[in-house]
Protein backbone atom coordinates (compact mmCIF):
# COMPACT_ATOMS: atom_id res chain seq x y z
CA UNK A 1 -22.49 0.20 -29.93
CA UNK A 2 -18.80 0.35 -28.05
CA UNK A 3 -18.61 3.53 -26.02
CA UNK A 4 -15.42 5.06 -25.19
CA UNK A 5 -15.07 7.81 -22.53
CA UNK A 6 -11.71 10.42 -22.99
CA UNK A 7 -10.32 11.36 -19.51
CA UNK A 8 -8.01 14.45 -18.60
CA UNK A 9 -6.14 14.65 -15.14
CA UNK A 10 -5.71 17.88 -13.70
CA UNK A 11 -2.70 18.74 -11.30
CA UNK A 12 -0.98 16.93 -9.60
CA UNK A 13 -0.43 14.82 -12.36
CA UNK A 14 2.79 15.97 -13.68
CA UNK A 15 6.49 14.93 -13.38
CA UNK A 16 9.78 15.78 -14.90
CA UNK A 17 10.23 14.44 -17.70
CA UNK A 18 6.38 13.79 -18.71
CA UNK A 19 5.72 13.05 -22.60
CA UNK A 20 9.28 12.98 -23.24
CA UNK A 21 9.27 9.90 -25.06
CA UNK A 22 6.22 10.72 -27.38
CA UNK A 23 7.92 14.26 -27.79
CA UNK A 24 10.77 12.64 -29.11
CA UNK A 25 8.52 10.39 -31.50
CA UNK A 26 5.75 12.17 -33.06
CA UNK A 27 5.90 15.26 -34.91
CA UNK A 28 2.31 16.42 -33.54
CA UNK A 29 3.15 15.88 -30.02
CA UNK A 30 6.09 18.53 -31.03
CA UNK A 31 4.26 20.97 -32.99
CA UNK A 32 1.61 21.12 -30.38
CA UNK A 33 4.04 21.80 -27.31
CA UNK A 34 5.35 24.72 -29.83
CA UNK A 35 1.99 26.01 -30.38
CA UNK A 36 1.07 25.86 -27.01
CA UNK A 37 4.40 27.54 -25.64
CA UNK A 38 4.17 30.66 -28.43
CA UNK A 39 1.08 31.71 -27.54
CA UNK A 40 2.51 32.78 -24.03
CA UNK A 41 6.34 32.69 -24.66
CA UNK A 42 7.47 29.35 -22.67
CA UNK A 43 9.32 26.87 -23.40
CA UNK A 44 7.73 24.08 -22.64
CA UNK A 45 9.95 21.27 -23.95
CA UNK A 46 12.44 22.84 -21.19
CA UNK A 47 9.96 23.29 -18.66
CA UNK A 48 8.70 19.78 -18.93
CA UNK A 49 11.71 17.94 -19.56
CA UNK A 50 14.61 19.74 -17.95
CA UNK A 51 12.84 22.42 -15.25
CA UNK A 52 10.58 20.05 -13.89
CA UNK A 53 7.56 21.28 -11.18
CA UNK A 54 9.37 22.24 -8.27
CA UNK A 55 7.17 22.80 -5.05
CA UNK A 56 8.00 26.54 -4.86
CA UNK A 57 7.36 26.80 -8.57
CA UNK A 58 4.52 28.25 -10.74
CA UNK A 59 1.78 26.51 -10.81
CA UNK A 60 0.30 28.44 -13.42
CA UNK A 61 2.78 27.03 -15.42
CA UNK A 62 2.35 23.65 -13.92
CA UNK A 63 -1.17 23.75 -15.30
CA UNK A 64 -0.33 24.92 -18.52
CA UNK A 65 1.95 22.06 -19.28
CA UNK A 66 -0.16 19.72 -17.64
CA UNK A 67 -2.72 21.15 -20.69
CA UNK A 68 -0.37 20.95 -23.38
CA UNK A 69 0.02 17.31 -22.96
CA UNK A 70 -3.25 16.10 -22.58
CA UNK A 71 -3.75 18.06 -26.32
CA UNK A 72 -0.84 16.49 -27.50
CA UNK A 73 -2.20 12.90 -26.33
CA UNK A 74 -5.45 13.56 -27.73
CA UNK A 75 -3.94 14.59 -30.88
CA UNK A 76 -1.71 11.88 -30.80
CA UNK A 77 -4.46 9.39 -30.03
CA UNK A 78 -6.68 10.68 -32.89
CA UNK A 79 -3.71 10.24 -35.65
CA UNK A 80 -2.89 6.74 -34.28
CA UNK A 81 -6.14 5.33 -33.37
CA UNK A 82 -8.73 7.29 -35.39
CA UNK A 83 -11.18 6.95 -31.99
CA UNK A 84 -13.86 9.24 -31.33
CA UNK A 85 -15.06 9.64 -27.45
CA UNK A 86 -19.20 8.92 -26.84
CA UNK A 87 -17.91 10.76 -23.44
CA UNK A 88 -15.39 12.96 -22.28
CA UNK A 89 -14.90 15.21 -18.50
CA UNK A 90 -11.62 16.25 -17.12
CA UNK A 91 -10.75 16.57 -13.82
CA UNK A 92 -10.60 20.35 -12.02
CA UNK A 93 -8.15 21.61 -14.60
CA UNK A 94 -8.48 18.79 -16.86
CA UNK A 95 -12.14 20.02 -17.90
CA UNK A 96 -10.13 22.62 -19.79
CA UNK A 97 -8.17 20.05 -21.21
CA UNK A 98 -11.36 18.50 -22.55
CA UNK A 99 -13.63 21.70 -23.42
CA UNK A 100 -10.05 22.17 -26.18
CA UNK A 101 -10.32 18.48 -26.92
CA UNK A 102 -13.27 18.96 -27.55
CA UNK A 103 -13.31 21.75 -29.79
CA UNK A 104 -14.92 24.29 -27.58
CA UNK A 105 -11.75 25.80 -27.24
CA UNK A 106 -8.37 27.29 -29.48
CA UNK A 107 -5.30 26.12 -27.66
CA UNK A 108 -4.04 29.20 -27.82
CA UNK A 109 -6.71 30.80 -26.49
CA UNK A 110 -7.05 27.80 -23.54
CA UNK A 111 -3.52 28.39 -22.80
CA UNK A 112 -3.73 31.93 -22.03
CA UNK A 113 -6.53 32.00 -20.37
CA UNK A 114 -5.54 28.86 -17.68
CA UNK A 115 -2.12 30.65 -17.14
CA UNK A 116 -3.78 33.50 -16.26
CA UNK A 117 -6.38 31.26 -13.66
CA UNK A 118 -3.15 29.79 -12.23
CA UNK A 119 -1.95 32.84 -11.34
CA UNK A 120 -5.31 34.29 -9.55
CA UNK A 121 -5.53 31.16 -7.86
CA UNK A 122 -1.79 31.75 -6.75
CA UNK A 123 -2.57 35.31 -5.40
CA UNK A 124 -5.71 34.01 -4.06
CA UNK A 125 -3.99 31.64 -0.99
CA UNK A 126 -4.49 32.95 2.43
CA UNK A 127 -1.63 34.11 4.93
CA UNK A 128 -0.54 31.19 6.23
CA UNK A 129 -0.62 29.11 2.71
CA UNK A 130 -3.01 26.48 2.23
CA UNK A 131 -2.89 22.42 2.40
CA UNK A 132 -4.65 19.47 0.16
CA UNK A 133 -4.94 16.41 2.12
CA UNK A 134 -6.63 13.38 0.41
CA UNK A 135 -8.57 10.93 2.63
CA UNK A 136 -9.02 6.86 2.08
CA UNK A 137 -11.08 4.94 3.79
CA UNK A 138 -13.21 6.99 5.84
CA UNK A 139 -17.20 7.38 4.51
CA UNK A 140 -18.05 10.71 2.99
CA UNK A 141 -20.35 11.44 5.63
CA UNK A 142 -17.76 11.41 8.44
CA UNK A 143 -15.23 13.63 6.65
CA UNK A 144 -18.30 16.37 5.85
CA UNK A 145 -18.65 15.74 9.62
CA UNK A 146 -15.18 17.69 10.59
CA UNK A 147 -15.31 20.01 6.85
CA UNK A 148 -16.45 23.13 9.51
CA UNK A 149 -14.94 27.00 9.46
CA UNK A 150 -13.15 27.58 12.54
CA UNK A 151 -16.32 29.88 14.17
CA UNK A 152 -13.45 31.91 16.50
CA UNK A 153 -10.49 31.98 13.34
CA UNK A 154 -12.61 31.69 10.37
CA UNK A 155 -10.20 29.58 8.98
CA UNK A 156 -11.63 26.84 6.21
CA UNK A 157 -12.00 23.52 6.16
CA UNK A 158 -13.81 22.14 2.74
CA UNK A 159 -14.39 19.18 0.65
CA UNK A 160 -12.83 19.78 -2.62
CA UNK A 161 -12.91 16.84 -5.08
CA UNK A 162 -15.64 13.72 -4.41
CA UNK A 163 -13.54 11.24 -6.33
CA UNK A 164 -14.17 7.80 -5.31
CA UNK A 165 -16.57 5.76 -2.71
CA UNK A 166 -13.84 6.25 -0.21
CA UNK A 167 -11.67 8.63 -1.49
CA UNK A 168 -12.26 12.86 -0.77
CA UNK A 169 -10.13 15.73 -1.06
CA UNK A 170 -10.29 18.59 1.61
CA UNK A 171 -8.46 22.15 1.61
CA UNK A 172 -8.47 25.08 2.64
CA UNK A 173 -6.32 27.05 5.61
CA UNK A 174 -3.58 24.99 6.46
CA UNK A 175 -3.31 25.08 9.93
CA UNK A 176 -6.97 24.01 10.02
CA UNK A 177 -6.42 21.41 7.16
CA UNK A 178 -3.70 19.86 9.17
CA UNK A 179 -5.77 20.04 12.77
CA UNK A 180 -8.56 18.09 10.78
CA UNK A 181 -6.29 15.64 9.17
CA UNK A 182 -5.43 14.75 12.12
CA UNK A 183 -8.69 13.98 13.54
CA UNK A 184 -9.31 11.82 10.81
CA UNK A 185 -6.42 9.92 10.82
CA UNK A 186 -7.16 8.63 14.03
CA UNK A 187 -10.60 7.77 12.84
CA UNK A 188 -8.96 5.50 10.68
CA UNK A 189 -9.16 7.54 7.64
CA UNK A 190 -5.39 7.42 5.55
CA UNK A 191 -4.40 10.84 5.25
CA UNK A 192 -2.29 11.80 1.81
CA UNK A 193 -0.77 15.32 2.13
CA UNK A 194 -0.28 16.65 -1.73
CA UNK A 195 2.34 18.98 -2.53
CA UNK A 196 -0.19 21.78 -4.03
CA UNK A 197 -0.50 24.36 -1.68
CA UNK A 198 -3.45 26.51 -3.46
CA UNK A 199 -6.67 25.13 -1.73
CA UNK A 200 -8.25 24.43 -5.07
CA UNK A 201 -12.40 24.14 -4.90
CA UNK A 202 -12.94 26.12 -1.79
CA UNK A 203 -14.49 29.33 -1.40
CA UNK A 204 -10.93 30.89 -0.96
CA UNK A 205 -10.98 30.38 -4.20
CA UNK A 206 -13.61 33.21 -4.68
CA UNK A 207 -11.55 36.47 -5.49
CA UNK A 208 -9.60 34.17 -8.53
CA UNK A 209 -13.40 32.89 -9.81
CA UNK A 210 -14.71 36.71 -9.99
CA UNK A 211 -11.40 37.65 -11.93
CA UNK A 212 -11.48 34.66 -14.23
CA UNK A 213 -15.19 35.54 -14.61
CA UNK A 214 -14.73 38.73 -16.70
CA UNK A 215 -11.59 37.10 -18.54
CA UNK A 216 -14.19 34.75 -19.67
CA UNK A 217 -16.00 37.10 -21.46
CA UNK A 218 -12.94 37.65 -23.32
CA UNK A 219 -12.95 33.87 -25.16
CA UNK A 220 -15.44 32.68 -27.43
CA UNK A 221 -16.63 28.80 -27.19
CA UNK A 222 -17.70 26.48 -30.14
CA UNK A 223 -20.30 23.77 -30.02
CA UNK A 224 -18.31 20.29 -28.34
CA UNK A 225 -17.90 17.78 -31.18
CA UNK A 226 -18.95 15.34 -28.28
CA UNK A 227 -20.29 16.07 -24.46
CA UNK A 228 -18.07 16.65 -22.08
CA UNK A 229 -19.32 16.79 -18.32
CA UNK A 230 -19.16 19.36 -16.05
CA UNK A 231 -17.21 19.50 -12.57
CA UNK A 232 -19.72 21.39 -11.01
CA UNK A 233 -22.91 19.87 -12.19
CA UNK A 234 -21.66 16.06 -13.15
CA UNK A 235 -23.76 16.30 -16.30
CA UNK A 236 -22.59 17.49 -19.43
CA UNK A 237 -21.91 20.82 -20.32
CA UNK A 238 -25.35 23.08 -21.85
CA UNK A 239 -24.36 24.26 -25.59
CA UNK A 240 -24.12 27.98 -24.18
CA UNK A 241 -21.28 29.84 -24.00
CA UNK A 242 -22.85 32.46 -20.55
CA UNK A 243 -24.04 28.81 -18.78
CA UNK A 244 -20.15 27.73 -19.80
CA UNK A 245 -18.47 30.65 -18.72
CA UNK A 246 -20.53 30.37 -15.17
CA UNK A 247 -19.88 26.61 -14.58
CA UNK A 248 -15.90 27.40 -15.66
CA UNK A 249 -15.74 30.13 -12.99
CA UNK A 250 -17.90 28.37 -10.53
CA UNK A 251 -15.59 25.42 -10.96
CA UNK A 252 -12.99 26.93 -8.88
CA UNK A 253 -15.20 27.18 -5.65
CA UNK A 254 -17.12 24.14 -5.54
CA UNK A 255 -15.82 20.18 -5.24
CA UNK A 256 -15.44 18.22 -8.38
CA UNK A 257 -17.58 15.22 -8.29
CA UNK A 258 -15.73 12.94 -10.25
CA UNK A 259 -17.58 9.83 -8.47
CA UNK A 260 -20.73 11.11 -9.79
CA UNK A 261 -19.03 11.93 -13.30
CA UNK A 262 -18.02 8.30 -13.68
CA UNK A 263 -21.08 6.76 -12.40
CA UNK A 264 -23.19 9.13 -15.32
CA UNK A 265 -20.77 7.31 -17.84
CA UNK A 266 -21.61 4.00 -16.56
CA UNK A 267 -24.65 4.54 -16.27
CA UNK A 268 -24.72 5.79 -20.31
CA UNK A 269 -22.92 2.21 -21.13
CA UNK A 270 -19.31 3.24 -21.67
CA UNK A 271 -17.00 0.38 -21.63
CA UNK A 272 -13.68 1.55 -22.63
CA UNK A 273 -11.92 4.62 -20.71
CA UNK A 274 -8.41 6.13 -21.94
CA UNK A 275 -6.83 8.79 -19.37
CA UNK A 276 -4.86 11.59 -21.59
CA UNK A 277 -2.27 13.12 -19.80
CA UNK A 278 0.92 12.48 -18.00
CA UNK A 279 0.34 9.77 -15.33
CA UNK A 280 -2.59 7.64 -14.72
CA UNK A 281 -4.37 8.87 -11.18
CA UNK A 282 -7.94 8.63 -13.13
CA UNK A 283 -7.27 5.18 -14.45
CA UNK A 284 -6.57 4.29 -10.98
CA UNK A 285 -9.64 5.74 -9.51
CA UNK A 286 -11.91 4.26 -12.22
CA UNK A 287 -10.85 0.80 -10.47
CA UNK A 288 -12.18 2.31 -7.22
CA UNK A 289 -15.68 3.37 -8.94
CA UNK A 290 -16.30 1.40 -12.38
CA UNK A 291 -14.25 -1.48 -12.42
CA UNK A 292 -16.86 -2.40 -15.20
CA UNK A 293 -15.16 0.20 -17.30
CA UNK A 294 -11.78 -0.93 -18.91
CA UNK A 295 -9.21 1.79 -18.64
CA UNK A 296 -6.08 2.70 -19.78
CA UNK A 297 -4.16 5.86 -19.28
CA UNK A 298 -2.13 6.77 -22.65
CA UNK A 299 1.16 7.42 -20.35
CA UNK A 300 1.43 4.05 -19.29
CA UNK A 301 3.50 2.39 -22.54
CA UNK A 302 2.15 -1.26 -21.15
CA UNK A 303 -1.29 0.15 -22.36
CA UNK A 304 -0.61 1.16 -25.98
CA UNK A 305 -1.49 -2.53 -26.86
CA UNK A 306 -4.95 -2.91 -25.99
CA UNK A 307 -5.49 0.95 -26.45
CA UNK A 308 -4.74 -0.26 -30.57
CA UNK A 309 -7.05 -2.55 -30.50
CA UNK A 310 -9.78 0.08 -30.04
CA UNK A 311 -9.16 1.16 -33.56
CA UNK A 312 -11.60 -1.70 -34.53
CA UNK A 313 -14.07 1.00 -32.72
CA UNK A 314 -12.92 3.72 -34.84
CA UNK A 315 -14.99 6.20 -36.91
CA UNK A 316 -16.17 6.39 -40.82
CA UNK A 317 -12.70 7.31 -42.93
CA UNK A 318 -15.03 10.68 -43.32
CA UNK A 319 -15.27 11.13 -39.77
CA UNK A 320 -11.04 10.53 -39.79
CA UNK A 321 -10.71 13.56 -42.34
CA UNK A 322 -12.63 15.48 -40.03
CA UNK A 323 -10.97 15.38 -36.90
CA UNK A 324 -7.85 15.45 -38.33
CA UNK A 325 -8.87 18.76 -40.65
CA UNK A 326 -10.38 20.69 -36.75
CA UNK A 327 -7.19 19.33 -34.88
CA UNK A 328 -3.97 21.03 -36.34
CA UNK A 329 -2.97 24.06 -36.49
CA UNK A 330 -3.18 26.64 -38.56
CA UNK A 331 -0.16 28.95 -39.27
CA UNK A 332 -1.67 30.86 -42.11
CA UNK A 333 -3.01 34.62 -41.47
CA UNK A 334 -4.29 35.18 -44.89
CA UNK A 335 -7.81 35.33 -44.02
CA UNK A 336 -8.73 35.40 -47.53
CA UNK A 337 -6.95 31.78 -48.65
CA UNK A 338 -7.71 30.94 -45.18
CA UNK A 339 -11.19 31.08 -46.53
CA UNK A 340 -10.12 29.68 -49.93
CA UNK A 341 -8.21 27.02 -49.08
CA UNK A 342 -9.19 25.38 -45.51
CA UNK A 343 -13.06 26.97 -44.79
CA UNK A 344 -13.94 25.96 -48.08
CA UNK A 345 -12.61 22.42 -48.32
CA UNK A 346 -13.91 22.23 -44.88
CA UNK A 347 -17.59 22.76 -45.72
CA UNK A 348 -17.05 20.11 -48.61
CA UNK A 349 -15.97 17.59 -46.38
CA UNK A 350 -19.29 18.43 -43.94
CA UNK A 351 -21.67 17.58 -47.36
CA UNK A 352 -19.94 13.97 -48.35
CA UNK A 353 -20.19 13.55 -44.52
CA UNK A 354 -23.86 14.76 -44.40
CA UNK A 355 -24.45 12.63 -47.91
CA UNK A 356 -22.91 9.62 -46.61
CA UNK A 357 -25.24 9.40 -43.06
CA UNK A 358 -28.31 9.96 -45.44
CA UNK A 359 -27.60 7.34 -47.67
CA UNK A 360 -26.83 5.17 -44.85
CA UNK A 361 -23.59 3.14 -46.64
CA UNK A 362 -20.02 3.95 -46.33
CA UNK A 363 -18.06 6.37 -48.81
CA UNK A 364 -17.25 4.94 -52.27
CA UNK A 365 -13.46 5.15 -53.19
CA UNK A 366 -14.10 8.03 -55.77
CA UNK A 367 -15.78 10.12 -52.19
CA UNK A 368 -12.76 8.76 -50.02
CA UNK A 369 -10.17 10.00 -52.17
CA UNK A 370 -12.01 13.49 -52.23
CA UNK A 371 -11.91 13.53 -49.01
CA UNK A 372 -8.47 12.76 -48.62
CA UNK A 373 -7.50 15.24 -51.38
CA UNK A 374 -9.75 17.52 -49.67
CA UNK A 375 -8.04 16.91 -46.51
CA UNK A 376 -4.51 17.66 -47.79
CA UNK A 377 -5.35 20.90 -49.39
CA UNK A 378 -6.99 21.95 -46.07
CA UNK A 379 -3.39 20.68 -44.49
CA UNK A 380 -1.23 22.78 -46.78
CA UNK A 381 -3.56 25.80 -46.35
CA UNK A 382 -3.21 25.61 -42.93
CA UNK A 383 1.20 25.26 -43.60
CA UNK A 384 1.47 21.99 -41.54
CA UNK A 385 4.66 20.83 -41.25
CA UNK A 386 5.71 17.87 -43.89
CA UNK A 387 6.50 15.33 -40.84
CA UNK A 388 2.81 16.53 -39.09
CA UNK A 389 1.56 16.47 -42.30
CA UNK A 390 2.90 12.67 -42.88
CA UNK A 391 2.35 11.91 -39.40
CA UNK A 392 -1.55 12.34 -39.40
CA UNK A 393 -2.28 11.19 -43.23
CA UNK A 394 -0.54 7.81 -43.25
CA UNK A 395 -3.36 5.91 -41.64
CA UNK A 396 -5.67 7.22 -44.00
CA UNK A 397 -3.35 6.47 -46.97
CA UNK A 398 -3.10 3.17 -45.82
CA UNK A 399 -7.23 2.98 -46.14
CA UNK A 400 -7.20 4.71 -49.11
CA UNK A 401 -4.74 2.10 -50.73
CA UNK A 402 -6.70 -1.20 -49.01
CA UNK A 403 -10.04 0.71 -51.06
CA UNK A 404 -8.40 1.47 -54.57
């Protein structure tokens, strides 16, 4: 069995002008930027494309845009390449990115609520701002060496992200971020100042994680279509929504181990790794920890190729109707034909699905074209758009003609 892992970078990722191209391409990279932008009144065509991520900018908008492209690339992905993860994490924000993915999630509701974590996280920096360095080449143990408080300032000095055998992130107070970058670079160590200034992962991040810890309560989770591994914990995620809402809020204060994630997934057999976002920092760590693990990052057009090839890898033409039913959205407040004409279809799909694993053989054309007419009525329920609507059927036309 192939295993694929899904990836999801978290900030720091973005640049003007991210997903431009695939906006400009695929109606469901479109609709979902719309989607994602109504629910809290941006713009985010604008912001991405023309406003760009200046340093003294928002970054709870940076994170929401970073979001609504990684949805939009999984979306994307699952239209063109019909590829279900074994595996998914995301890293610090990017675990949003895949709980939504994932299904645990509404977009909307993901949007909302990571704006609003941006913007405790913003309120939460100290006087004096805060500083992100990343350190190469310097063990782990050395750099948890100089990670102290200041005993006469209190200022802090923490590890916040574990990514690679010699890569770690540290934050905290600037001033004492800076002193201790400087120790290290003379260790040797190669110092990488980010432009963030909210010391992400720290325990300054404490008065955002009790605040995003009662909006939590607020947003209801769904059983993951597929794990997805947790920051905090490097295993995946328990199917309860208190143990999520803890590890979610938790999240902000502790360091991601991303090292530890990756070596899980190779340790479960994954072979294939696509990063879905703008840029490709994970695929470029995953040559520092698994070069074992082929990766590709969907923003890097010179990937697209072997990225295709993976369709060979892709699910039942059941399993296609599926994803493709759970991942657009739905513009229809009726509950009643809601119920009618998208819940009921739904379930339908669920039993030929159900049927098709307990006979143990793959549909019969009569069951795939169900499916697909299934599909379509769940589609026009839902008031997708005629180019989404094209968009995400025509690989499954083009099965459904190679079977009749």
């Amino acid at each position: 069995m192939n295993k694929t892992a899904f990836l999801y970078p978290g900030t720091g990722s973005q640049y003007t002008g991210m997903f431009k191209s695939l906006h400009e391409s695929y109606a469901v990279v479109r609709h979902t930027f719309e989607e994602a932008g109504e629910s809290i009144g941006l713009d985010l065509a604008r912001t991405c494309f023309e406003d760009g991520f200046p340093e003294e900018g928002s970054i709870a908008n940076t994170q929401v845009a970073i979001l609504a492209c990684s949805v939009a690339g999984h979306r994307l992905l699952a239209q063109e390449v019909g590829l279900k993860p074994y595996v998914a994490a995301g890293h610090s924000l990017g675990e949003w990115s895949a709980l939504t993915c994932a299904g645990v999630l509404k977009l909307p509701d993901a949007v909302k609520a990571v704006r609003q974590r941006g913007k405790w996280m913003e309120e939460a920096v100290p006087d004096g701002g805060g500083l992100i360095v990343a350190v190469n080449h310097l063990p782990l143990h050395v750099i948890k060496e100089y990670c102290v408080s200041d005993p006469v300032t209190g200022q802090v000095v923490e590890i916040a992200c574990l990514n690679a055998p010699d890569q770690a992130v540290i934050a905290g107070h600037s001033e004492a971020v800076e002193r201790i970058a400087l120790v290290l670079e003379s260790l040797g160590g190669k110092v990488v100042r980010l432009r963030a200034k909210v010391p992400f992962h720290t325990s300054l991040m404490r008065p955002a994680a009790e605040k995003l810890s009662i909006e939590l309560t607020n947003l209801s989770f769904s059983k993951p279509e597929w794990p997805v591994i947790s920051n905090v914990t490097a295993i995946p995620h328990e199917h309860d929504s208190t143990t999520l809402r803890q590890k979610l809020a938790e999240q902000l204060t502790t360091a991601v181990r991303w090292e530890e994630t990756v070596r899980l997934m190779q340790r479960q057999g994954v072979q294939y790794a696509i990063e879905i976002g703008p840029h490709k920092v994970l695929k470029q760590l995953n040559r520092k920890t698994a070069r074992n693990i082929r990766s590709y990052a969907l923003d890097v057009p010179e990937d697209w190729d072997s990225m295709f090839e993976l369709r060979r890898l892709k699910p039942a033409f059941i399993d296609q109707c599926l994803t493709v039913a759970v991942t657009t959205r739905n513009r229809n407040d009726d509950a009643e034909q809601y119920r009618k004409g998208a819940v009921e279809p739904y379930k339908r799909l669920l039993q030929i699905q159900e049927q098709s694993v307990a006979e143990g053989s793959e549909l019969s054309y009569s069951r795939m074209k169900e499916s697909f007419e299934l599909l379509t009525e769940i589609l026009a329920c839902k008031r997708v758009a005629e180019d989404e609507q094209n968009e995400r059927l025509a690989h499954l036309v083009y099965q459904l003609n190679g079977e009749g």
